[in-house]
Protein backbone atom coordinates (compact mmCIF):
# COMPACT_ATOMS: atom_id res chain seq x y z
CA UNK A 1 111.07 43.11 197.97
CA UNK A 2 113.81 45.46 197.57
CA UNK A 3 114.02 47.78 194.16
CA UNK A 4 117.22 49.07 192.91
CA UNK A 5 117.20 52.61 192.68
CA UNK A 6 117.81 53.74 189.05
CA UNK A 7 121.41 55.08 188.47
CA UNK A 8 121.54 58.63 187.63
CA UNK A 9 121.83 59.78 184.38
CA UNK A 10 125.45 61.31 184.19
CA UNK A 11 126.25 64.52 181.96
CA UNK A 12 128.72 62.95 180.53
CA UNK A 13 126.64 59.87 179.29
CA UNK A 14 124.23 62.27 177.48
CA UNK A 15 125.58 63.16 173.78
CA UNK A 16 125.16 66.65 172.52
CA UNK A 17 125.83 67.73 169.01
CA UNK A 18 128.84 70.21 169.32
CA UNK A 19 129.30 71.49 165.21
CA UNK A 20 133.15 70.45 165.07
CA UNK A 21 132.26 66.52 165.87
CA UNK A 22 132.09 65.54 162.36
CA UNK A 23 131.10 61.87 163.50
CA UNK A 24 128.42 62.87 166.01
CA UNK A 25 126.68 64.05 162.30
CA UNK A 26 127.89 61.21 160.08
CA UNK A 27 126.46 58.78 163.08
CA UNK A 28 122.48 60.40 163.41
CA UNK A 29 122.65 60.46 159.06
CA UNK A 30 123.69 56.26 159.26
CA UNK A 31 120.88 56.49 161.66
CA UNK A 32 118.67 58.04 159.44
CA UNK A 33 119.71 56.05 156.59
CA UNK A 34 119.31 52.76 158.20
CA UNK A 35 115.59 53.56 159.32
CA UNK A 36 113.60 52.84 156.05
CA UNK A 37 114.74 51.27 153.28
CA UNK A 38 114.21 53.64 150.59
CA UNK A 39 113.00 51.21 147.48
CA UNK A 40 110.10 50.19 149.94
CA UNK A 41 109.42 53.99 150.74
CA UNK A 42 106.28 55.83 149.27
CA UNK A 43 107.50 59.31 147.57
CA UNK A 44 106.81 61.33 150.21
CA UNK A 45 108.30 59.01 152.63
CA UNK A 46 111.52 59.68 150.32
CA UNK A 47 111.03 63.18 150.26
CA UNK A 48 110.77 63.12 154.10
CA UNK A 49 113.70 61.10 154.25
CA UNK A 50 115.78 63.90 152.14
CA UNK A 51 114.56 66.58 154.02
CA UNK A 52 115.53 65.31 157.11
CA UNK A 53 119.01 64.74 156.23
CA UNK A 54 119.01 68.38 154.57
CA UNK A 55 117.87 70.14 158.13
CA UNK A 56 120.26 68.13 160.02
CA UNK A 57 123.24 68.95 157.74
CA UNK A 58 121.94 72.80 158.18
CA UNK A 59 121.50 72.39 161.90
CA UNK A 60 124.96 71.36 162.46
CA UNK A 61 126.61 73.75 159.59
CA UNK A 62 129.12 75.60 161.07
CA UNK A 63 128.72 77.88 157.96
CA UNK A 64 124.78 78.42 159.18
CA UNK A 65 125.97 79.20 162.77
CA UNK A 66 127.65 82.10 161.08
CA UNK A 67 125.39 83.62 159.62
CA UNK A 68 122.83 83.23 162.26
CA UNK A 69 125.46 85.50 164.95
CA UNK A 70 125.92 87.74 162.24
CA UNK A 71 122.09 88.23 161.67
CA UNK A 72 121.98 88.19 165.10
CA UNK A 73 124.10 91.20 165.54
CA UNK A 74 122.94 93.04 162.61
CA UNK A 75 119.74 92.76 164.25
CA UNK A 76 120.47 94.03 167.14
CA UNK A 77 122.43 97.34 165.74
CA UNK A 78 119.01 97.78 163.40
CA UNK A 79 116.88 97.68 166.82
CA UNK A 80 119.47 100.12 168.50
CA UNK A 81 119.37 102.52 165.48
CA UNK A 82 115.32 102.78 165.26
CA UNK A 83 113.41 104.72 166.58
CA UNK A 84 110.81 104.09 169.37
CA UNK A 85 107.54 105.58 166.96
CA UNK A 86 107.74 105.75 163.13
CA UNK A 87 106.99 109.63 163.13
CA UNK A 88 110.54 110.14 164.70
CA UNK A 89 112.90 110.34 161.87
CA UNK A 90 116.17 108.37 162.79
CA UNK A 91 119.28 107.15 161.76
CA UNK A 92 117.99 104.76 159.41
CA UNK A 93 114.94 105.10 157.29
CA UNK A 94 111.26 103.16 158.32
CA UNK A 95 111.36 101.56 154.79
CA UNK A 96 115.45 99.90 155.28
CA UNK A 97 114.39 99.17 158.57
CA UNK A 98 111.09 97.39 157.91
CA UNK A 99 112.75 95.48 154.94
CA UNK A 100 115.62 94.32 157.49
CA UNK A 101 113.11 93.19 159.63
CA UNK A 102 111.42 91.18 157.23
CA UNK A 103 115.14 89.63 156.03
CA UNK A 104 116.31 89.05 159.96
CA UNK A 105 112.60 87.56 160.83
CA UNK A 106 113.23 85.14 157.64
CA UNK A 107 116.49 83.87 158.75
CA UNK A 108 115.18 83.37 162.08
CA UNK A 109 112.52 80.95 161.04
CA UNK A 110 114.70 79.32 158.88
CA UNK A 111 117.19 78.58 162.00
CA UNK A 112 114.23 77.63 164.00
CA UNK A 113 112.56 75.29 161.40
CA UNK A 114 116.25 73.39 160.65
CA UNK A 115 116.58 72.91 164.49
CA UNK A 116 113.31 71.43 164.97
CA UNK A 117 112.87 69.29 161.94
CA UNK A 118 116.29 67.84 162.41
CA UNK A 119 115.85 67.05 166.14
CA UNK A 120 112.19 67.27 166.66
CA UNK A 121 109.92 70.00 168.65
CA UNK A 122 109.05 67.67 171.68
CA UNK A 123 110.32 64.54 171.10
CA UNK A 124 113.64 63.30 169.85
CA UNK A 125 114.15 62.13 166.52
CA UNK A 126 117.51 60.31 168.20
CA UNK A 127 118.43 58.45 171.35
CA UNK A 128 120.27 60.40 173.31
CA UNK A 129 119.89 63.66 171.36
CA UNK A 130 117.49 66.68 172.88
CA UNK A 131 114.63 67.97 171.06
CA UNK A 132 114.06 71.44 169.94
CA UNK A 133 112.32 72.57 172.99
CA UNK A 134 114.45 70.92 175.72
CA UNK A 135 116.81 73.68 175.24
CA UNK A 136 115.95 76.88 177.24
CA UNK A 137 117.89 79.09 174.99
CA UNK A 138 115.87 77.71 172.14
CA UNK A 139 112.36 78.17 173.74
CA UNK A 140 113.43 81.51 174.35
CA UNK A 141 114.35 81.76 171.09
CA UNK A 142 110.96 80.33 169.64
CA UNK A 143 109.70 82.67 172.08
CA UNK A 144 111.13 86.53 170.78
CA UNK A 145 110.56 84.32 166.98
CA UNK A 146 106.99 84.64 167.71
CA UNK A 147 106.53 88.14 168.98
CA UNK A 148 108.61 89.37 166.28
CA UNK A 149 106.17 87.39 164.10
CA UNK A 150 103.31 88.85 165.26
CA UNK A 151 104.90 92.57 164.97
CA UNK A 152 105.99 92.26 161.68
CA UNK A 153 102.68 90.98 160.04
CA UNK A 154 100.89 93.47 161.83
CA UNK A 155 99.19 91.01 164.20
CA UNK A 156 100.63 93.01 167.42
CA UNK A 157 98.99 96.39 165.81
CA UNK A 158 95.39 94.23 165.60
CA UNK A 159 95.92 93.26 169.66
CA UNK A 160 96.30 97.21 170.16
CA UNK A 161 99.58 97.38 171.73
CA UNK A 162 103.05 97.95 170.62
CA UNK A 163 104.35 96.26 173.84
CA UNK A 164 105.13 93.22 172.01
CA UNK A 165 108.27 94.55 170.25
CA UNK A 166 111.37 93.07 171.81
C-alpha cells in the first residue's frame, strides 16, 4: 500500500485579512450571515450574531488601526517621560501619567478583545483565517496586555515586585 504524501500547504493558498481588501471582509460577514438563520435564533444567539459582525468590522477598520499606532506611540513617549519610582518628580506628573495609563491599558483591551472575538482565541471562527493566538505578534501582544494589567490594578505591587512593568 502506497500513501500519497499530503501536498504542502502553500503561503499563497492561505488567506490573510490585509485592511484594504474590502471583499476579504464583505466575504467572512456573508459567512457569518449565512450561518444561522436569524428568525430561528434565540435572542442571545442574535445578539451574538451582531456582535460578531461588530468586532470583525472593528478588527479590520482601518480607522481602528489608527488609533491603535497612535496609542501605541503615545504610550511609548508617556513610558519614556516617567520616571523609574514615583518619589522622583519628572516631566510629567504621577496623576497624568497614571490616568494615561489607565486610557492606553483601555484601548489595548479593546484591540485585543475585537481581534479575538472576531477571529477566535484558539480556534478559527473561518476557514482559512488564523485565530487570535496564531499570530506571534499578537501573543506578544496579549502578553505586555497582561503585565500592564496586573501593574495598573495594583496586582504586580501585591506579588512584591515592580519587575513586571514593561
Amino acid at each position: 500500500l502506497m500513501v500519497a504524501p499530503e501536498e504542502p500547504v502553500l503561503a499563497s493558498q492561505t488567506k490573510t485579512i490585509t485592511k484594504l481588501d474590502k471583499a476579504n471582509v464583505q466575504d467572512l460577514l456573508a459567512t457569518l450571515d449565512s450561518r444561522n438563520d436569524m428568525s430561528k435564533m434565540s435572542y442571545f444567539g442574535k445578539v451574538n450574531k451582531q456582535l460578531s459582525r461588530f468586532f470583525l468590522i472593528l478588527a479590520v477598520s482601518p480607522a481602528f488601526d489608527s488609533v491603535v499606532y497612535g496609542t501605541i506611540i503615545s504610550s511609548s513617549i508617556m513610558l519614556a517621560c516617567e520616571m523609574p519610582a514615583p518619589e522622583i518628580p519628572g516631566i510629567i506628573p504621577v496623576e497624568v501619567s497614571t490616568q494615561a495609563n489607565w486610557i492606553f491599558t483601555f484601548i489595548f483591551i479593546a484591540e485585543a478583545l475585537s481581534k479575538i472575538y472576531a477571529y477566535g482565541l484558539f480556534i478559527s471562527k473561518f476557514e482559512n483565517y488564523p485565530p487570535y493566538m496564531a499570530s506571534s505578534w499578537n501573543r506578544l501582544d496579549f502578553f505586555v496586555l497582561f503585565i500592564t494589567i496586573l501593574e495598573v490594578t495594583g496586582v504586580a505591587r501585591l506579588l512584591g515586585s515592580n519587575t513586571l512593568r514593561v
